[in-house]
Each structure stands twice: as C-alpha cells, then as structure tokens.
C-alpha atoms as a PDB file:
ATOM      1  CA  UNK A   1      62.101  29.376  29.383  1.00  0.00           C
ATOM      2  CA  UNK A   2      62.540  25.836  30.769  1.00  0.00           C
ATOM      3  CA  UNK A   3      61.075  22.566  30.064  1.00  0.00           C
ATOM      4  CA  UNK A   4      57.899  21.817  31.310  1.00  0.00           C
ATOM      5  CA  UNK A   5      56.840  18.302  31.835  1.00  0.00           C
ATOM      6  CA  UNK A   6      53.011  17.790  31.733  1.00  0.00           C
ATOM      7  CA  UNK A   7      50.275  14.967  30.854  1.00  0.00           C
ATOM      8  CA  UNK A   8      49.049  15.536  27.666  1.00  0.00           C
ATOM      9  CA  UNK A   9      45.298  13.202  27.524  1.00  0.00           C
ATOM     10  CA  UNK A  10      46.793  11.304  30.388  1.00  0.00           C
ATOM     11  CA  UNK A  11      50.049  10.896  28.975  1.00  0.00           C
ATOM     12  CA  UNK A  12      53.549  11.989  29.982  1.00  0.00           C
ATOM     13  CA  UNK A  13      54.887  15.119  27.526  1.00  0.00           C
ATOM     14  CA  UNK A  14      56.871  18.028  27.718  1.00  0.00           C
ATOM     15  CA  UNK A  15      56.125  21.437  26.831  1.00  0.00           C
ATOM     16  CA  UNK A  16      58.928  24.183  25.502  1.00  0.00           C
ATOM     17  CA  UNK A  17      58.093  28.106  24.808  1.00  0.00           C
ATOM     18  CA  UNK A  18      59.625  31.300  24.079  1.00  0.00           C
ATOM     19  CA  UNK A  19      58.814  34.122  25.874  1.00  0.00           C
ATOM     20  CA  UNK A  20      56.944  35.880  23.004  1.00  0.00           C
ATOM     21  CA  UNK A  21      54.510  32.863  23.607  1.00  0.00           C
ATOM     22  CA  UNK A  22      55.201  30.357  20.533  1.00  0.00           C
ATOM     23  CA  UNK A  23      54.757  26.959  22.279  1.00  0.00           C
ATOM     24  CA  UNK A  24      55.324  23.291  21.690  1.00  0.00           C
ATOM     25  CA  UNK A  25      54.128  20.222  22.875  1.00  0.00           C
ATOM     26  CA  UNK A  26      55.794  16.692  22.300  1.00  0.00           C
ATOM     27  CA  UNK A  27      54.620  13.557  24.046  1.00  0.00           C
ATOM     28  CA  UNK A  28      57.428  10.918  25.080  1.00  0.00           C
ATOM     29  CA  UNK A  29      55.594   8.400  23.626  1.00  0.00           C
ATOM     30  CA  UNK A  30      56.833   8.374  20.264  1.00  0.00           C
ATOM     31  CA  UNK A  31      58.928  11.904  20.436  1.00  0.00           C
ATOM     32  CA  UNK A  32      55.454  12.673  18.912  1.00  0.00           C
ATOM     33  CA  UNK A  33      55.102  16.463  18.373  1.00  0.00           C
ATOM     34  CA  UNK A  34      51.298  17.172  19.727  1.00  0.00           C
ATOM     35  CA  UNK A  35      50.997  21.097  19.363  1.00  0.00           C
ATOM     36  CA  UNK A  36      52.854  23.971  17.909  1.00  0.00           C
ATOM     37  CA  UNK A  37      50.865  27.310  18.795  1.00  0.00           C
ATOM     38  CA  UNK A  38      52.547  30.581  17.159  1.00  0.00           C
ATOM     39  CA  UNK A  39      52.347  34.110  19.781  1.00  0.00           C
ATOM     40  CA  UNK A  40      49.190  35.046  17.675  1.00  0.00           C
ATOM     41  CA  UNK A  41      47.569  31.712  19.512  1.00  0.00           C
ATOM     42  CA  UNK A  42      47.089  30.046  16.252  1.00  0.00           C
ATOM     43  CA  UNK A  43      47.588  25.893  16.490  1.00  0.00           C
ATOM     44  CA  UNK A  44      49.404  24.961  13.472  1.00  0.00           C
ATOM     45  CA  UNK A  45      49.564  21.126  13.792  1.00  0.00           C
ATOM     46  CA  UNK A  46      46.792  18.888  13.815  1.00  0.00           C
ATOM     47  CA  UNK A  47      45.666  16.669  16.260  1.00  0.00           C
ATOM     48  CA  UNK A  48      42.461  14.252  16.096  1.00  0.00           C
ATOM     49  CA  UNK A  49      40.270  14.562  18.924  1.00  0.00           C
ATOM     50  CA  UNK A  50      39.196  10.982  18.217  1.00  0.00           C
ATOM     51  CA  UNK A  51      43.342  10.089  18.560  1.00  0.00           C
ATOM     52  CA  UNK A  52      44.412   7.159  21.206  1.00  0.00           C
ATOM     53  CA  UNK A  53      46.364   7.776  23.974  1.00  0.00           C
ATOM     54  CA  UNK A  54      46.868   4.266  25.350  1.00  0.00           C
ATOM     55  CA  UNK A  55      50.925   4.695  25.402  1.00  0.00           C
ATOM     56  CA  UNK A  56      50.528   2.105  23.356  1.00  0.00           C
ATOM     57  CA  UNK A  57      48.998   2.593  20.227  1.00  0.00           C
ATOM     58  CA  UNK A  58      49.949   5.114  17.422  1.00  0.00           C
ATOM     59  CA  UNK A  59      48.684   8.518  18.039  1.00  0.00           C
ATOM     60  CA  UNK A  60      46.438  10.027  14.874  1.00  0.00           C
ATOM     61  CA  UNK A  61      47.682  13.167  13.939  1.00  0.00           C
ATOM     62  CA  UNK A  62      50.727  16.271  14.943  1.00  0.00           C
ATOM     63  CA  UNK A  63      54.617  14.753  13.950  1.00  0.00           C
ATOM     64  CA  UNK A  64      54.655  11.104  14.230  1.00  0.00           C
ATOM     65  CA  UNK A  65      58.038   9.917  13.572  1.00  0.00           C
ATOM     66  CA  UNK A  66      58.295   6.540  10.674  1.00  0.00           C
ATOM     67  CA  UNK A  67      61.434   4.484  11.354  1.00  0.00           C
ATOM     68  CA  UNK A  68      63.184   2.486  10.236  1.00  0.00           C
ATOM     69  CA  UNK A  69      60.166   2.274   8.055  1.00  0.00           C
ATOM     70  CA  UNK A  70      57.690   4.148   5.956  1.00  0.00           C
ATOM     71  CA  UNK A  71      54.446   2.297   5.685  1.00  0.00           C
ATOM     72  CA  UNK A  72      54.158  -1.036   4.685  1.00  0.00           C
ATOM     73  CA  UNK A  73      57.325  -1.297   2.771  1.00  0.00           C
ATOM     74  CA  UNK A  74      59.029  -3.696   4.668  1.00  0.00           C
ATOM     75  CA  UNK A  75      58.570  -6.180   7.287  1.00  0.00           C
ATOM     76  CA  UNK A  76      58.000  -4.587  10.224  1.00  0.00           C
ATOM     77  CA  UNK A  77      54.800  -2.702  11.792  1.00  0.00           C
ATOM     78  CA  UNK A  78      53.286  -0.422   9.686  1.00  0.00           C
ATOM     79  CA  UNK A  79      55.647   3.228   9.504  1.00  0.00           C
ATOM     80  CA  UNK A  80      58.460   1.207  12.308  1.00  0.00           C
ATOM     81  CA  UNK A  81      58.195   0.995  16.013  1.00  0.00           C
ATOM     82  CA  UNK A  82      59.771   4.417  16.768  1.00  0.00           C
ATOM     83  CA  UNK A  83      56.493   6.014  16.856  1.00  0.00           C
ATOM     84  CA  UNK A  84      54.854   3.372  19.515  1.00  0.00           C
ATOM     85  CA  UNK A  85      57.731   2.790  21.766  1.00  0.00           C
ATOM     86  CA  UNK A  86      58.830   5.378  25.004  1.00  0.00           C
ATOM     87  CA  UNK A  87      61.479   7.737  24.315  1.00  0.00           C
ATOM     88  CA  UNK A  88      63.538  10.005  26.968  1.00  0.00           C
ATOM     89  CA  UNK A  89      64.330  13.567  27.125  1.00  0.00           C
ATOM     90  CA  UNK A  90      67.799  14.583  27.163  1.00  0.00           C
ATOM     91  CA  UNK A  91      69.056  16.447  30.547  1.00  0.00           C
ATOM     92  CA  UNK A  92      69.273  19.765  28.909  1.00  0.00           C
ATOM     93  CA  UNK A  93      72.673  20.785  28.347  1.00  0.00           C
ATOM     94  CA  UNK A  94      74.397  24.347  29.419  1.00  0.00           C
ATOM     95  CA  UNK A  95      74.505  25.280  25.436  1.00  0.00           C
ATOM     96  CA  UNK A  96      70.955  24.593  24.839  1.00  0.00           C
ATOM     97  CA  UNK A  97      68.776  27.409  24.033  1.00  0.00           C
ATOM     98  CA  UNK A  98      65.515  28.831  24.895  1.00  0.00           C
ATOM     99  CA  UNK A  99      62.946  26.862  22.456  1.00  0.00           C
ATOM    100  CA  UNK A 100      64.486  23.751  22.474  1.00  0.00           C
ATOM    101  CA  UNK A 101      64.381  20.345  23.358  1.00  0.00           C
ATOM    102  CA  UNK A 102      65.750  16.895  22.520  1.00  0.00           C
ATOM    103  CA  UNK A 103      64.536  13.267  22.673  1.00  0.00           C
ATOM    104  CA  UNK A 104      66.575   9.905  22.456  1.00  0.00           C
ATOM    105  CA  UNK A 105      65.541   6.442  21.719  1.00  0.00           C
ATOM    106  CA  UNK A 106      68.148   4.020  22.416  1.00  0.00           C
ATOM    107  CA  UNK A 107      67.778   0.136  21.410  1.00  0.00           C
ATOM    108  CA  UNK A 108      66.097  -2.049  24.180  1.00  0.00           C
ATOM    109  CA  UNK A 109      65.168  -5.606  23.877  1.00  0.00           C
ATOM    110  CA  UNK A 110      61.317  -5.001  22.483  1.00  0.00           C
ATOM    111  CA  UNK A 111      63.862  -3.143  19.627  1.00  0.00           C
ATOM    112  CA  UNK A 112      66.294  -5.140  18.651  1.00  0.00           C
ATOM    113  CA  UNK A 113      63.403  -8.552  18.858  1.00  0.00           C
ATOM    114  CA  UNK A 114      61.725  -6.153  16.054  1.00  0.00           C
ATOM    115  CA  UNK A 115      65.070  -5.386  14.192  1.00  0.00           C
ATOM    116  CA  UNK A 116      68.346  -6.253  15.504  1.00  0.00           C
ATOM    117  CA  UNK A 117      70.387  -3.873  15.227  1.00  0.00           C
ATOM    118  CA  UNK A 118      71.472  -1.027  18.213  1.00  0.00           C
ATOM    119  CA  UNK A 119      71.168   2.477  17.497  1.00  0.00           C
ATOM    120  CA  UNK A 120      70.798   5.866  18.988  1.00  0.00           C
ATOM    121  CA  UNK A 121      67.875   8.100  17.592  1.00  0.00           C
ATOM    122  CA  UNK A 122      67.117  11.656  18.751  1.00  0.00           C
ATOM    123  CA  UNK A 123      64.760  14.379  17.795  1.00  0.00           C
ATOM    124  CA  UNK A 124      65.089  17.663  17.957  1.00  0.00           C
ATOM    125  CA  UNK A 125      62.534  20.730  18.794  1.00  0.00           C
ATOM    126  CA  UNK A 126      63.403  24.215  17.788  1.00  0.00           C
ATOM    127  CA  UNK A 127      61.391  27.045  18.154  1.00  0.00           C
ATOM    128  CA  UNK A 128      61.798  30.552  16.892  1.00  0.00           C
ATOM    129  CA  UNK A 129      59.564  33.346  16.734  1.00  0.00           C
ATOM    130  CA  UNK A 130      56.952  31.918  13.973  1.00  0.00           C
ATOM    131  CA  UNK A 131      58.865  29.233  13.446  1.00  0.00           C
ATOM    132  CA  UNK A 132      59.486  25.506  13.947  1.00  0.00           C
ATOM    133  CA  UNK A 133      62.294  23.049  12.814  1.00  0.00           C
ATOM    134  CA  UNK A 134      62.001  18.980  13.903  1.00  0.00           C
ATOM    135  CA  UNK A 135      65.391  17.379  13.226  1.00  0.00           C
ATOM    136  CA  UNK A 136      65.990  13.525  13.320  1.00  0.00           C
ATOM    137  CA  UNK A 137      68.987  12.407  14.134  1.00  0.00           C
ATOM    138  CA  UNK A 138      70.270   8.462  13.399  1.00  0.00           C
ATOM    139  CA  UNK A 139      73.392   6.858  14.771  1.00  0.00           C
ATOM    140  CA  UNK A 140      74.872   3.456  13.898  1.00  0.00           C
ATOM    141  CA  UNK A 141      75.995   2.276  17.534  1.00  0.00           C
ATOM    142  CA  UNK A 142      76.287  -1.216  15.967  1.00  0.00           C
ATOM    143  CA  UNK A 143      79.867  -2.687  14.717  1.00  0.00           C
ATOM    144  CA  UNK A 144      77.556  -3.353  10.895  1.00  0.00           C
ATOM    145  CA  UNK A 145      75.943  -1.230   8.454  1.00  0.00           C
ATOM    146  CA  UNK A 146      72.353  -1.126   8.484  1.00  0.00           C
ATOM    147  CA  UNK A 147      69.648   0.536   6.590  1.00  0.00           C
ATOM    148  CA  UNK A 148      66.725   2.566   7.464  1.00  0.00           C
ATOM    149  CA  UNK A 149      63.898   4.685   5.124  1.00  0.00           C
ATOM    150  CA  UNK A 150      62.551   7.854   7.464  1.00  0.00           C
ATOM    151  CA  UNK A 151      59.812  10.582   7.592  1.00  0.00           C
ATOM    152  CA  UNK A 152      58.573  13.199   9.569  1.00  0.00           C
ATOM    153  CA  UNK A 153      55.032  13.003   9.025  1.00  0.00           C
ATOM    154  CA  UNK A 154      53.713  16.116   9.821  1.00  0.00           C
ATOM    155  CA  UNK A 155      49.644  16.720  10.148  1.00  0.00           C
ATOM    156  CA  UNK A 156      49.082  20.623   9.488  1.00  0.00           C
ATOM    157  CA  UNK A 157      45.876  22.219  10.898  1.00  0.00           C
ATOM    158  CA  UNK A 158      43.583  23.618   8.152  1.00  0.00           C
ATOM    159  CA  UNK A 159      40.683  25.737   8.376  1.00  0.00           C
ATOM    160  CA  UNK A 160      38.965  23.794   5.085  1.00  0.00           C
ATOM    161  CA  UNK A 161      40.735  21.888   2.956  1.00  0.00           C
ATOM    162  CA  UNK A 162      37.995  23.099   0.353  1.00  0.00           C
ATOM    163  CA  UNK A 163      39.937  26.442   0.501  1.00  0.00           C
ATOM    164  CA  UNK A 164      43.606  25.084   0.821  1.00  0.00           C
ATOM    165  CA  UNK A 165      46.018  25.172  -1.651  1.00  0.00           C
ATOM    166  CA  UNK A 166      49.907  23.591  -1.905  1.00  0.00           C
ATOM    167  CA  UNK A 167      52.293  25.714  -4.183  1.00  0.00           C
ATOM    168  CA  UNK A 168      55.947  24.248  -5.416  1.00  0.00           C
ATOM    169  CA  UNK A 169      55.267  21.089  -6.246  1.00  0.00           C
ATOM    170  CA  UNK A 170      54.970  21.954 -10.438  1.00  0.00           C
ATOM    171  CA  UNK A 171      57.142  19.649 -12.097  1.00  0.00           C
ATOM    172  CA  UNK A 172      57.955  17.139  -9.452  1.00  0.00           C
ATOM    173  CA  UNK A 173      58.160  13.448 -10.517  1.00  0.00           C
ATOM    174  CA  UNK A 174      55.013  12.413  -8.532  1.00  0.00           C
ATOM    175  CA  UNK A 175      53.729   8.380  -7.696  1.00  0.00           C
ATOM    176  CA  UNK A 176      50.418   8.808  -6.745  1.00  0.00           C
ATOM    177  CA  UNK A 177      49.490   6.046  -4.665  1.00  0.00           C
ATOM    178  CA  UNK A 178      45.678   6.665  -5.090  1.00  0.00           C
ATOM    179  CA  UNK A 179      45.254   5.862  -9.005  1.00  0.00           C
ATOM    180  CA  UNK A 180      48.742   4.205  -9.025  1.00  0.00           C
ATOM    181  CA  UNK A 181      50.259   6.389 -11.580  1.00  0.00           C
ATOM    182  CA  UNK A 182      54.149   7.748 -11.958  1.00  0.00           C
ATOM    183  CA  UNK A 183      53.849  11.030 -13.698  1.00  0.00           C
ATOM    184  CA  UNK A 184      55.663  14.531 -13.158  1.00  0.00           C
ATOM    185  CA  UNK A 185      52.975  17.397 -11.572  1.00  0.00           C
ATOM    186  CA  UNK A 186      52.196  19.875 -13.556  1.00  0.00           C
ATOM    187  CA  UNK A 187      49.723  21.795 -11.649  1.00  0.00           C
ATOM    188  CA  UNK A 188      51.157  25.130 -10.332  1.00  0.00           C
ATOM    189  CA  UNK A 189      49.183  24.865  -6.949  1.00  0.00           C
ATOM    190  CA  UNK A 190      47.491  21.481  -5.510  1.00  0.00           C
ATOM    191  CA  UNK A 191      43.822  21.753  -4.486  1.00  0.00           C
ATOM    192  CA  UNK A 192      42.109  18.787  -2.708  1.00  0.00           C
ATOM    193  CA  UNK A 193      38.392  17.509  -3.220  1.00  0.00           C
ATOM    194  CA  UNK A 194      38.764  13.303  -2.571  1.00  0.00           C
ATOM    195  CA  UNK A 195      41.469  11.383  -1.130  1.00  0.00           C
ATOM    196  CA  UNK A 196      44.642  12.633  -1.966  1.00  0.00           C
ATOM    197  CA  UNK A 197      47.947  10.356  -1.330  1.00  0.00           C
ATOM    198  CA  UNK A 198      51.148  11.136  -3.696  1.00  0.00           C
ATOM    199  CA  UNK A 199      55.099  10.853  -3.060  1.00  0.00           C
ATOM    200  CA  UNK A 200      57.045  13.667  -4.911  1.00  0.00           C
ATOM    201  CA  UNK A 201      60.469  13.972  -5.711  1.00  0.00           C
ATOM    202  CA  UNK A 202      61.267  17.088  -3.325  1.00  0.00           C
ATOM    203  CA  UNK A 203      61.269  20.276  -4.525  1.00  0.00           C
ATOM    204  CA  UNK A 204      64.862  22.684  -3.781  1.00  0.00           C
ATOM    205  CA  UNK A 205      62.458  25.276  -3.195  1.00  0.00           C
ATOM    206  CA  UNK A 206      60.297  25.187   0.157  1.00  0.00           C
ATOM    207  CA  UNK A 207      56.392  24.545  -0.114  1.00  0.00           C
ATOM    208  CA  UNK A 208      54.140  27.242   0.554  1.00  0.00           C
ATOM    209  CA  UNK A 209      50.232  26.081   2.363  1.00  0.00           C
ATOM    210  CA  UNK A 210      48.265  28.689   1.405  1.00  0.00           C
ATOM    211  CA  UNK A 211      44.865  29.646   2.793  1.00  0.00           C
ATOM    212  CA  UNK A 212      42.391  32.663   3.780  1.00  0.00           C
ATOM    213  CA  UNK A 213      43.890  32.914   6.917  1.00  0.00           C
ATOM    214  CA  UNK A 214      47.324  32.972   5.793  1.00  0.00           C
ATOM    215  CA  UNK A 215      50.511  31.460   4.341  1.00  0.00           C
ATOM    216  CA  UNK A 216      52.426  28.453   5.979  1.00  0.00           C
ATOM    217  CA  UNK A 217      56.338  27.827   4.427  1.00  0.00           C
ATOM    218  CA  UNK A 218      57.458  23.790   4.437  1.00  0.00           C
ATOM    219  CA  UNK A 219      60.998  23.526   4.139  1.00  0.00           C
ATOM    220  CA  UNK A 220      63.037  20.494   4.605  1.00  0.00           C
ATOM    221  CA  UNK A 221      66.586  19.222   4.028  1.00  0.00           C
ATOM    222  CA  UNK A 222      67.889  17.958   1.303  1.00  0.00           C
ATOM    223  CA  UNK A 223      68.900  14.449   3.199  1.00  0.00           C
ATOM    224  CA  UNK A 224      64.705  14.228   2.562  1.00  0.00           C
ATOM    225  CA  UNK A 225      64.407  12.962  -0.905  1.00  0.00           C
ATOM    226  CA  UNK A 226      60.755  13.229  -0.891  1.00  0.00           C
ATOM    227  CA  UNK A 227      57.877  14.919   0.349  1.00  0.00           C
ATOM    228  CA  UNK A 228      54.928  12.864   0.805  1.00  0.00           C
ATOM    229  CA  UNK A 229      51.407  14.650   0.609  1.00  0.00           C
ATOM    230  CA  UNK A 230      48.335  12.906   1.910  1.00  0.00           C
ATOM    231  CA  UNK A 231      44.703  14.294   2.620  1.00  0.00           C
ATOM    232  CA  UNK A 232      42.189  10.693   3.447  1.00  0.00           C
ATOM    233  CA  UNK A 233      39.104  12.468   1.867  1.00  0.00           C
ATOM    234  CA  UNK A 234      35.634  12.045   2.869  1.00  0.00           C
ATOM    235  CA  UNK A 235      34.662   8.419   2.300  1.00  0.00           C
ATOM    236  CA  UNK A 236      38.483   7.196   4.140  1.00  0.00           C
ATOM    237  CA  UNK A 237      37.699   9.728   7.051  1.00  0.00           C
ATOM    238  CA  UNK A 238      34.501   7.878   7.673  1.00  0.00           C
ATOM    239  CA  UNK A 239      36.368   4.356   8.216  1.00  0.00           C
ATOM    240  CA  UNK A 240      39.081   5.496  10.575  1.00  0.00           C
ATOM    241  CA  UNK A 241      38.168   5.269  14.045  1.00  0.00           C
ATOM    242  CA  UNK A 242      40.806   7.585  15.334  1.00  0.00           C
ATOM    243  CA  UNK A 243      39.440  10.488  13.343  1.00  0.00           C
ATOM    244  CA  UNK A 244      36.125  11.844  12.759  1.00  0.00           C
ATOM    245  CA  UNK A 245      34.276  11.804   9.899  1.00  0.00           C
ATOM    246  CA  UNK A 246      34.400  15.369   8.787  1.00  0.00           C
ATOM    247  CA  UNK A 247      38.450  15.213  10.237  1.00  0.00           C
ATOM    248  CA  UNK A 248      39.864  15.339   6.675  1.00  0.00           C
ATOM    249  CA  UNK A 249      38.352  19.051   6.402  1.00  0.00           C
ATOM    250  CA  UNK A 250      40.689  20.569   9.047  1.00  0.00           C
ATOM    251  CA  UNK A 251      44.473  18.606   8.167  1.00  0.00           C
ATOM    252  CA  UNK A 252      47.064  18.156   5.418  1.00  0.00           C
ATOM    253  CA  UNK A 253      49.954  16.244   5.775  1.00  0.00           C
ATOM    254  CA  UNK A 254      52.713  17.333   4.495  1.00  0.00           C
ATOM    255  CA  UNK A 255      55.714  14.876   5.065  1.00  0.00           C
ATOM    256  CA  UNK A 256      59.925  14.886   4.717  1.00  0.00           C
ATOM    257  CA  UNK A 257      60.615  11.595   3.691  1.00  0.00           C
ATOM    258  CA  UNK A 258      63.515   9.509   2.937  1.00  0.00           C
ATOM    259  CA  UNK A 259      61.687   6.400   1.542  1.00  0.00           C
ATOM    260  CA  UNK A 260      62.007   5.759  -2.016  1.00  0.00           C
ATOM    261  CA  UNK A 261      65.963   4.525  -1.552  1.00  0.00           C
ATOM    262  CA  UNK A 262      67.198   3.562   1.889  1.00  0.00           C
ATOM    263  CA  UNK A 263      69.932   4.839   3.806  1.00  0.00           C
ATOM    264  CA  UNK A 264      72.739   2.527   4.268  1.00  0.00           C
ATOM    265  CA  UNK A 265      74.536   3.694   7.273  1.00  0.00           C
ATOM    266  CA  UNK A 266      78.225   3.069   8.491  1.00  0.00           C
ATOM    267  CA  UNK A 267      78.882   1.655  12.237  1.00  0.00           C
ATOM    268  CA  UNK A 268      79.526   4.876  13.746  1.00  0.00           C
ATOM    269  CA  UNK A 269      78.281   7.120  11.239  1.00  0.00           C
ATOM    270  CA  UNK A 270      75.280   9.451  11.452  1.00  0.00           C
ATOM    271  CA  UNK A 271      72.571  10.566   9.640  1.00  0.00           C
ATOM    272  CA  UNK A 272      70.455  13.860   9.712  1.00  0.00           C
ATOM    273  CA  UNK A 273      67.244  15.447   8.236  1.00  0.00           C
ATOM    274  CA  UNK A 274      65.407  18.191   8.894  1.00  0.00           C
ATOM    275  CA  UNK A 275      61.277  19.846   8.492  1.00  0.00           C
ATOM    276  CA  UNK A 276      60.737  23.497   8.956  1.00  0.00           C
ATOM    277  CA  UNK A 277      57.584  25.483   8.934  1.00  0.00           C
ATOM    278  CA  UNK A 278      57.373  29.098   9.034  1.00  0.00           C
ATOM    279  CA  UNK A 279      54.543  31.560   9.161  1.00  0.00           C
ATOM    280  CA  UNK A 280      54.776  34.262   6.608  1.00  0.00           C
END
C-alpha cells in the first residue's frame, strides 16, 4: 500500500500500512513517529493529548528522535535539534516495500548555526505483521570527523502502569538518574510506583513489556549501548504542561540510546542503529 500524506493535529505527516491493517503514522516535523496501530486495532505508542503541535516545539510523546544530543549533556537544546526541525520524505524507490517509509534531514543554515558540521540523517519505518522496526541512519557529508550521542525515544502506550512490568533488565549496570546512584539491577522484572528515570547498560537479550492485555518485545541493535527507561510519576506528571496529570498511568518509555560514549564518525562514514517492537 502507498504512502499517504495527511495532517496529523494540523500538521503535515505521512501514513504507511499493510494490507492486514498494521498502520503507522510519522509527522515530518521531527521524523516523529505519532502512531503504530497493530491489525487487532490496538495503539501501541503513546501520544499526549495535551502534546504541541506548533511545528515548532517538541512534540510530548510516540518516537522523538535525540541528536546529536541526549538531554542536557552538551551544549545544545535539550535532546538536539533533530526532533524540532522539518524533515523530508524520500521519493520512494522501485525496491521499497509495502510498510515502509524513509525520512532525511540534510544540514541547512538554522543546522549548521546550531552545530557546524553537514550531515545526512534518515529514518527508517518498517512495518510487518505485529511488528515495527525505526532505524536511524547518520552520514558524515563533512571533509572532518564529528561526534554525535543518539536515541530513539520511544513512548509505549500502557493500560496502567500500576499493572506493568519490564523483564531483562536483571543484572544490567544501571545509573539511576532519580536517586543518583550507579548500581547493577537486580530485580528480575521492573515495576513502577513514583518517578522512574534509569540508563542501563543494554541487555543482548530483547526486553519484554508485560501486562494483562498482553506481551510487547523491545529489541534494539547492538550499535545502542543503552536503553534508557523513564516513567515521570505522579507528582512530575502534574508539572508538565504537555501531559496530563494522570498521563504517567498510560506510557513507558523505553529508549535505544547511544549516549554514555559518543560516536566519533569518519567524513564519509556511516552510522546505524536500530528499535524493534513486536507483539507476542
């Protein structure tokens, strides 16, 4: 099935399906992934009704994408400027399949006045039955190395969090942010009662979200040397004026991230990671 372009809250996006009905949604601002619904109708992702959609401002909630920085670790706006800026879909091409899409951000001036450096960025939509795989792609266009940290930070739709639980994480080196503490997990499954905000070393194993209403695999590739797991709690939810109060009950994020060590990339070299989820 083709790509559909549509306005998503006002705002320019595309949609891509398979003919068994598993559908995304991804808005240009920001290649940011707004929906994933499986055949059985089920949204997977996230998606704050109290989110802005100003094509300016960051949009709370479904796949933002952080580069060439994760949070505040660095000088530039808060997770990069990919995430705020316009991006453009790629014509597709005669090899693309059905369930697919790609995005490209290119340097421009508001770019390189941020960080100087040219670049070509792409993201990548798959969809299979049950299925979805993002894939960010980074390419050193510039004649010197540069470095970059990256994550896919994916908002999963809960039912409760009260009832939610994370599985492989059990002896992961884990920095959680909240107390400030380095430790390695030894919890066989995560539950989540107050703000939760923790980088873990990943795990080779893929994640499983498990709830009543069934099981949700997280794989990503290894080029992700961390997976980042963040829930704001109760008393955060209250203070964010994107989300609503009791928003915290219905999302999870569960992020690939490439943050604790940069990449260093070659002029013309390339750089690739990867988040899959999968219904079981």
């Amino acid at each position: 099935m083709p790509t559909q372009s549509l306005l998503f809250r006002g705002q320019p996006a595309l949609a891509v399906a398979l003919p068994g009905g598993d559908r995304a949604v991804v808005a240009l601002h920001g290649a940011h992934l707004l929906s994933w619904t499986t055949a059985d109708g089920i949204e997977r992702i996230y998606l704050s009704p109290a989110a802005q959609f100003d094509g300016k401002s960051a949009i709370r909630g479904g796949v933002p994408v952080c580069w060439p920085q994760f949070n505040e670790r660095g000088p530039l706006p808060k997770h990069g400027f990919a995430r705020n800026v316009l991006w453009e879909a790629v014509t597709e091409a005669p090899e693309t399949k059905a369930g697919e899409l790609t995005l490209v951000l290119r340097d421009n001036d508001a770019t390189r006045a941020l960080w100087p450096h040219t670049f070509d960025l792409r993201l990548g939509i798959s969809l299979t039955p049950g299925s979805l795989r993002t894939t960010l792609v980074a390419i050193n266009t510039d004649s010197a190395p540069w470095s970059f940290a990256a994550a896919l930070h994916s908002y999963l739709h809960v039912d409760d969090i009260a009832d939610v639980r994370l599985e492989g994480l059990q002896n992961a080196k884990r920095w959680d942010s909240v107390r400030n503490e380095r430790h390695v997990e030894m919890t066989e499954s995560l539950h989540f009662d107050a703000e939760f905000d923790s980088v873990y070393g990943a795990p080779v194993a893929p994640l499983k979200l498990v709830q009543p209403s069934g099981t949700l695999q997280i794989a990503q590739s290894a080029s992700c040397t961390e997976t980042v797991v963040w829930n704001p709690g109760a008393a955060l939810s209250a203070k964010m004026t994107d989300m609503p109060d009791d928003g915290y009950r219905h999302m999870l994020c569960v992020e690939a991230a490439r943050i604790d060590e940069n990449v260093l990339l070659a002029p013309g070299a390339q750089w690739q990671c990867w988040q899959q989820f999968t219904v079981l």
